[in-house]
C-alpha atoms as a PDB file:
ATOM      1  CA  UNK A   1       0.000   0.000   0.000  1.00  0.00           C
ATOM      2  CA  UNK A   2       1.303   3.401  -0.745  1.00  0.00           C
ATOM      3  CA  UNK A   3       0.450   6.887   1.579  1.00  0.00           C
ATOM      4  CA  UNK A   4      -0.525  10.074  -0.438  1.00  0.00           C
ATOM      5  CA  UNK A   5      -0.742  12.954   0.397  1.00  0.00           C
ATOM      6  CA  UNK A   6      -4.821  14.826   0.711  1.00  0.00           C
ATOM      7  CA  UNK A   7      -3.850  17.070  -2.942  1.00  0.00           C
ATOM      8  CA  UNK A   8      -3.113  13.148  -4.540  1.00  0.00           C
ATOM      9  CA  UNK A   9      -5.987  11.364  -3.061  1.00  0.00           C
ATOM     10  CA  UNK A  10      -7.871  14.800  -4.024  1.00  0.00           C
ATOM     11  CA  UNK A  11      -6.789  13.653  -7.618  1.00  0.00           C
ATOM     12  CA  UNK A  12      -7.465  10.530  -7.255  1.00  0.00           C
ATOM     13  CA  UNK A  13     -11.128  10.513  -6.237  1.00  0.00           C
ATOM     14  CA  UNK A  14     -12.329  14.149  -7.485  1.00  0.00           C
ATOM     15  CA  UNK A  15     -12.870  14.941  -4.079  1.00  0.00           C
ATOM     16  CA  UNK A  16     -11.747  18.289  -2.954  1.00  0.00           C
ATOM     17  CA  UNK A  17      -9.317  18.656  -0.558  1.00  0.00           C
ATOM     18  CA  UNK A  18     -11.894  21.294   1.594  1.00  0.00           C
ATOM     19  CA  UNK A  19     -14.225  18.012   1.131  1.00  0.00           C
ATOM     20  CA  UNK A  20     -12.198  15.817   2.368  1.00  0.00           C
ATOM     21  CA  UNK A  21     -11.516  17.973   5.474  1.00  0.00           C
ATOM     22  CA  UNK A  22     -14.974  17.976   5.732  1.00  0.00           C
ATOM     23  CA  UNK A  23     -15.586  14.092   5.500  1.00  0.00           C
ATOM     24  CA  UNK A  24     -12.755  13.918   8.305  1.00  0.00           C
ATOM     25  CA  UNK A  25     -14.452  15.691  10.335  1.00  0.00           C
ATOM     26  CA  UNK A  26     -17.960  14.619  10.491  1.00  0.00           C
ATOM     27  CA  UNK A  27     -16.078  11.226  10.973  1.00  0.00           C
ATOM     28  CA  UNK A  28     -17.246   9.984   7.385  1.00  0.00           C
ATOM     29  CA  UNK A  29     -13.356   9.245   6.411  1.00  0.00           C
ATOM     30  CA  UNK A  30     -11.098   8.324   9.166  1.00  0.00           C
ATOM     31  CA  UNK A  31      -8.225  10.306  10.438  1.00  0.00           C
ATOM     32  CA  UNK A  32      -5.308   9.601   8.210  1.00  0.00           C
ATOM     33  CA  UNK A  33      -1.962   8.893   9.096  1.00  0.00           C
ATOM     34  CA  UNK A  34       0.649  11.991   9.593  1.00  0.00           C
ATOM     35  CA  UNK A  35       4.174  11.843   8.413  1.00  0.00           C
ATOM     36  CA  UNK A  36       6.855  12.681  10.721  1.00  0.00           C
ATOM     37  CA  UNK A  37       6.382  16.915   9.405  1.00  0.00           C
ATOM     38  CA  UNK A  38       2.157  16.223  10.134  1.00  0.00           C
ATOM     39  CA  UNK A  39       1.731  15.997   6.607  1.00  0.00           C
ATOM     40  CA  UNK A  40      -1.955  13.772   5.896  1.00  0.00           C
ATOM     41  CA  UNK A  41      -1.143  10.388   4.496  1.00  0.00           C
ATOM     42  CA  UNK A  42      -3.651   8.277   3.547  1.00  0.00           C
ATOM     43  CA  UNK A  43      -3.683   4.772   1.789  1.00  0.00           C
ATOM     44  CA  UNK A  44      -6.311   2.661  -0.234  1.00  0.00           C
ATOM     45  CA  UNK A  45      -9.125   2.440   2.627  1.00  0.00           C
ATOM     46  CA  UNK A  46      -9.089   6.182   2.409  1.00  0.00           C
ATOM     47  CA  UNK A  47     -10.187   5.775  -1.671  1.00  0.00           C
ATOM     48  CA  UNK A  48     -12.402   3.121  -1.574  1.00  0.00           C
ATOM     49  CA  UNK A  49     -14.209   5.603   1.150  1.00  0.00           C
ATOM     50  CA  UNK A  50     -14.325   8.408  -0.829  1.00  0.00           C
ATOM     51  CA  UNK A  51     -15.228   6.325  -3.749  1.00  0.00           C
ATOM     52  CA  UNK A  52     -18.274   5.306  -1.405  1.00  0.00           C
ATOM     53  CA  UNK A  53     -19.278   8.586  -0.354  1.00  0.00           C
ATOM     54  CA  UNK A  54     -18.972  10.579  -3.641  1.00  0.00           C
ATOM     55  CA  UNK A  55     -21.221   7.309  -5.148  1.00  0.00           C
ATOM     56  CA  UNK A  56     -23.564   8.110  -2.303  1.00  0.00           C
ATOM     57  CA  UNK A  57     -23.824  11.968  -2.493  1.00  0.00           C
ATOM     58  CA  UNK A  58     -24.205  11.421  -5.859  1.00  0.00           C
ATOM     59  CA  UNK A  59     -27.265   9.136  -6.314  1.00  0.00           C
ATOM     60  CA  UNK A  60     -28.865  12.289  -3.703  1.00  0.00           C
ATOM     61  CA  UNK A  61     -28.093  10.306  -0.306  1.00  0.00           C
ATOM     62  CA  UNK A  62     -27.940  12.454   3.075  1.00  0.00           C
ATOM     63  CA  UNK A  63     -24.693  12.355   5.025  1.00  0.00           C
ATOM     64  CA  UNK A  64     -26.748  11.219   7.711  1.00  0.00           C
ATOM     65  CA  UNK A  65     -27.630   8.239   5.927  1.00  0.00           C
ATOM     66  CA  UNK A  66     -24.233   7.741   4.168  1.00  0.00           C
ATOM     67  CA  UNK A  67     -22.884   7.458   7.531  1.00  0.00           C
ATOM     68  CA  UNK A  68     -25.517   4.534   8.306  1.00  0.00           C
ATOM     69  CA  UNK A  69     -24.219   3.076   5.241  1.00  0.00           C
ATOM     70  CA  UNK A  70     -20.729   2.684   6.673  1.00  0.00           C
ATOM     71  CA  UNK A  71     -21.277   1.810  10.100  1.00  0.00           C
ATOM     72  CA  UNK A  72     -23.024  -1.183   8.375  1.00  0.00           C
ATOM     73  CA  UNK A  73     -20.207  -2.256   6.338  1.00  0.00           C
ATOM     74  CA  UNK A  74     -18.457  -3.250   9.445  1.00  0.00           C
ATOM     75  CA  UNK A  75     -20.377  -6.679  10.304  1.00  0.00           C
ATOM     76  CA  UNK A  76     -20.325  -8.132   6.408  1.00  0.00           C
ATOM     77  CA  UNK A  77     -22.663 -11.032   7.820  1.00  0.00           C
ATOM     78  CA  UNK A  78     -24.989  -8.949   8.652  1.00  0.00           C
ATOM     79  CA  UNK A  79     -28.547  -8.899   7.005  1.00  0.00           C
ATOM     80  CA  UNK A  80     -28.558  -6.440   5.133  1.00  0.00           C
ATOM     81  CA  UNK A  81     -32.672  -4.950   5.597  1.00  0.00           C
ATOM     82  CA  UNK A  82     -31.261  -1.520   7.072  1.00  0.00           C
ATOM     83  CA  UNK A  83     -29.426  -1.037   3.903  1.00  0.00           C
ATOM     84  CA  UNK A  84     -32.748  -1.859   1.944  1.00  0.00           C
ATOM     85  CA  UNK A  85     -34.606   0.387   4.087  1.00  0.00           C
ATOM     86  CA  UNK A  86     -32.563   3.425   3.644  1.00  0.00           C
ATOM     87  CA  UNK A  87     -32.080   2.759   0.344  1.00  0.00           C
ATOM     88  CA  UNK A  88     -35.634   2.926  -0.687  1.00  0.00           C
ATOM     89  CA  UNK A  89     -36.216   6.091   1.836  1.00  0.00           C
ATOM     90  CA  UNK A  90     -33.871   7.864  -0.913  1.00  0.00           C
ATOM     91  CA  UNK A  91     -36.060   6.510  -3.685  1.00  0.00           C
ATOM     92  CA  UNK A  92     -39.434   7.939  -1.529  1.00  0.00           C
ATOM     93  CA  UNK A  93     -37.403  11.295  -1.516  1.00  0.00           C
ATOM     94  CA  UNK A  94     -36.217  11.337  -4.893  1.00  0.00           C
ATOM     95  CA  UNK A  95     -39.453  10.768  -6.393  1.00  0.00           C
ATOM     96  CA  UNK A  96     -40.799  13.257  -3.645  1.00  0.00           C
ATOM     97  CA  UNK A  97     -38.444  16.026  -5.474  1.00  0.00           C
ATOM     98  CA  UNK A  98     -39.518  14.565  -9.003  1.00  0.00           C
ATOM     99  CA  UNK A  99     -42.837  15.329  -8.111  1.00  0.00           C
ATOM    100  CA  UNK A 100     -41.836  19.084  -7.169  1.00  0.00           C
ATOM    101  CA  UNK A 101     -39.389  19.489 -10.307  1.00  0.00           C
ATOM    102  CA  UNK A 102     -42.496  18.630 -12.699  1.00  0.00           C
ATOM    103  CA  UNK A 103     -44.737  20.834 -10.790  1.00  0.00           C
ATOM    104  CA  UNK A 104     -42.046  23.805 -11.309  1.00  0.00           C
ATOM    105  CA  UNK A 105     -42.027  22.131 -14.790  1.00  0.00           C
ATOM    106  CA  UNK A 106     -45.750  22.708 -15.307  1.00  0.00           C
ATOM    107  CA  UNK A 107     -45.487  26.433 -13.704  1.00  0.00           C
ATOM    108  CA  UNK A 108     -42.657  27.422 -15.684  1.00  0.00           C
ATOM    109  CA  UNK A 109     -44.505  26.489 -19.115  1.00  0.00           C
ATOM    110  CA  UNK A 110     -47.828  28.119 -17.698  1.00  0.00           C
ATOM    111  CA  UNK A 111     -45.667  31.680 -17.843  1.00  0.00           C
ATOM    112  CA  UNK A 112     -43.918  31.132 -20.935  1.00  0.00           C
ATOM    113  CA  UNK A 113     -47.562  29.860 -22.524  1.00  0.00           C
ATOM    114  CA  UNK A 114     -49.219  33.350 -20.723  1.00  0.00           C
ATOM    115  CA  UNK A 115     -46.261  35.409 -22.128  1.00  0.00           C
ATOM    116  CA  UNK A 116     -47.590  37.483 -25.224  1.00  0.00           C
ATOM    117  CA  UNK A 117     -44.280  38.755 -26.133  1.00  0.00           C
ATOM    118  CA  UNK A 118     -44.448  42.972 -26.503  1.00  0.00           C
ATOM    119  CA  UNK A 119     -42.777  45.304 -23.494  1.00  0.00           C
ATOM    120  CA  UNK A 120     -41.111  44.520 -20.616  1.00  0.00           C
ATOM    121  CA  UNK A 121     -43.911  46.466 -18.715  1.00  0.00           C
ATOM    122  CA  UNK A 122     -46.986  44.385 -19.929  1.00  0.00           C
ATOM    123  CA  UNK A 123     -45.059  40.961 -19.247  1.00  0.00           C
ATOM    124  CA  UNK A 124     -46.821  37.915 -17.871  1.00  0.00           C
ATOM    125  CA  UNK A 125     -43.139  35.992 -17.040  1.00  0.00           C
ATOM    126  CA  UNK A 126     -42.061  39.248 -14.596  1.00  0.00           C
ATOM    127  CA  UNK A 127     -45.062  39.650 -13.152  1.00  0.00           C
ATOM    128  CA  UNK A 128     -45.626  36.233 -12.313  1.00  0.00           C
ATOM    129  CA  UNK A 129     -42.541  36.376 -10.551  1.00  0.00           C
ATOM    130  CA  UNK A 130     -43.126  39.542  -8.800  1.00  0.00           C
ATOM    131  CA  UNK A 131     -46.616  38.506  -7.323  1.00  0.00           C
ATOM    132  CA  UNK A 132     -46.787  35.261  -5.861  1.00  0.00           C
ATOM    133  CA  UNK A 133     -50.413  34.768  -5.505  1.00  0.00           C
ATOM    134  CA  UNK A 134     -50.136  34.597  -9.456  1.00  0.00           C
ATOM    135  CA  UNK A 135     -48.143  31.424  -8.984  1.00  0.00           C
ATOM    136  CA  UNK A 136     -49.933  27.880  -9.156  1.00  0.00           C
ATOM    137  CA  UNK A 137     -46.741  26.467  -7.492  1.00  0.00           C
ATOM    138  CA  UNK A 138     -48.528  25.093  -4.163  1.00  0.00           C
ATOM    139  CA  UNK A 139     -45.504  26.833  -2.083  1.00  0.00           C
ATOM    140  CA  UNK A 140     -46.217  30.533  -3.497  1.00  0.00           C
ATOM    141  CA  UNK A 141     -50.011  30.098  -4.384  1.00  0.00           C
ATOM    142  CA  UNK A 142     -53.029  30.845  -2.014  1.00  0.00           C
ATOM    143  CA  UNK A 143     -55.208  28.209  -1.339  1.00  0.00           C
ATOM    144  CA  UNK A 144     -57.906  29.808  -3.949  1.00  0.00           C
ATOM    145  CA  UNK A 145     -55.587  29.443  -6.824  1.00  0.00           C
ATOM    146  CA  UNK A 146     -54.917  25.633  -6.006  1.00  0.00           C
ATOM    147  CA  UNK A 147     -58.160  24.481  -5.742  1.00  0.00           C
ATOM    148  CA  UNK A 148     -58.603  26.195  -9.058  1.00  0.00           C
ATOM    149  CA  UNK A 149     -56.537  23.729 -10.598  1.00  0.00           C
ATOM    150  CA  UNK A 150     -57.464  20.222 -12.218  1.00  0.00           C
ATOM    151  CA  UNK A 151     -56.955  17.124  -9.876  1.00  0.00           C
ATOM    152  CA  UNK A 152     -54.278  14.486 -11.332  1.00  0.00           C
END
């Protein structure tokens, strides 16, 4: 095994070194080695880890649950249901945000559609975005405006 230093394993993993500091400590990456100057030195646990925890961040998980994840991986004979179970938590909140993103979808095309082109003081987009109750985003509309709209 051969130590690096954090700007290497920085390289290695895309993980920036401010990251890294940051994964060290909330106790997500374990403290590395120092050389004999104090120098961080970390070996091959240190980017499989990363590897882990940029997969993780990336698929949307929480550091709260990425930390789950790895105090898991310590008892490999373990069954693994907590894993399932915060897996498909993620998958409840991703679709959760799916659900907003096509709402904002829906909104956004509403303006554009209501935009009749002309002056910037007669447009629908602007004014829209200036007066909320014009919104039929549920977090900006009143109550009125949503029960205006058509039921899925």
């Amino acid at each position: 095994m051969s130590l690096m230093t954090i700007g290497k394993l920085s390289g290695a993993t895309g993980v920036k070194v401010t990251t890294i500091r940051y994964y060290e400590s909330i106790d997500l990456l374990d403290e590395p080695e120092r050389s004999a100057s104090g120098q961080r030195l970390y070996g091959d646990a240190a980017v499989e880890r990363l590897g882990f925890i940029r997969h993780a961040r990336d698929l949307g998980f929480p550091v709260s649950a990425i930390r789950e994840l790895i105090s898991l991986q310590v008892d490999p004979g373990r069954d693994c249901d907590l894993v399932d179970q915060i897996a498909r938590r993620q998958l409840g909140e991703v679709r959760r945000r799916l659900t907003q993103l096509e709402a904002l979808e829906a909104e956004l095309k509403r303006m554009i559609t209501a935009c009749e082109g002309g002056k910037i003081a007669s447009c629908s987009v602007l004014a829209a975005l200036g007066h909320h109750e014009q919104c039929l985003h549920e977090e900006h509309a009143g109550k009125e405006v949503l029960a205006a709209l058509p039921s899925k």
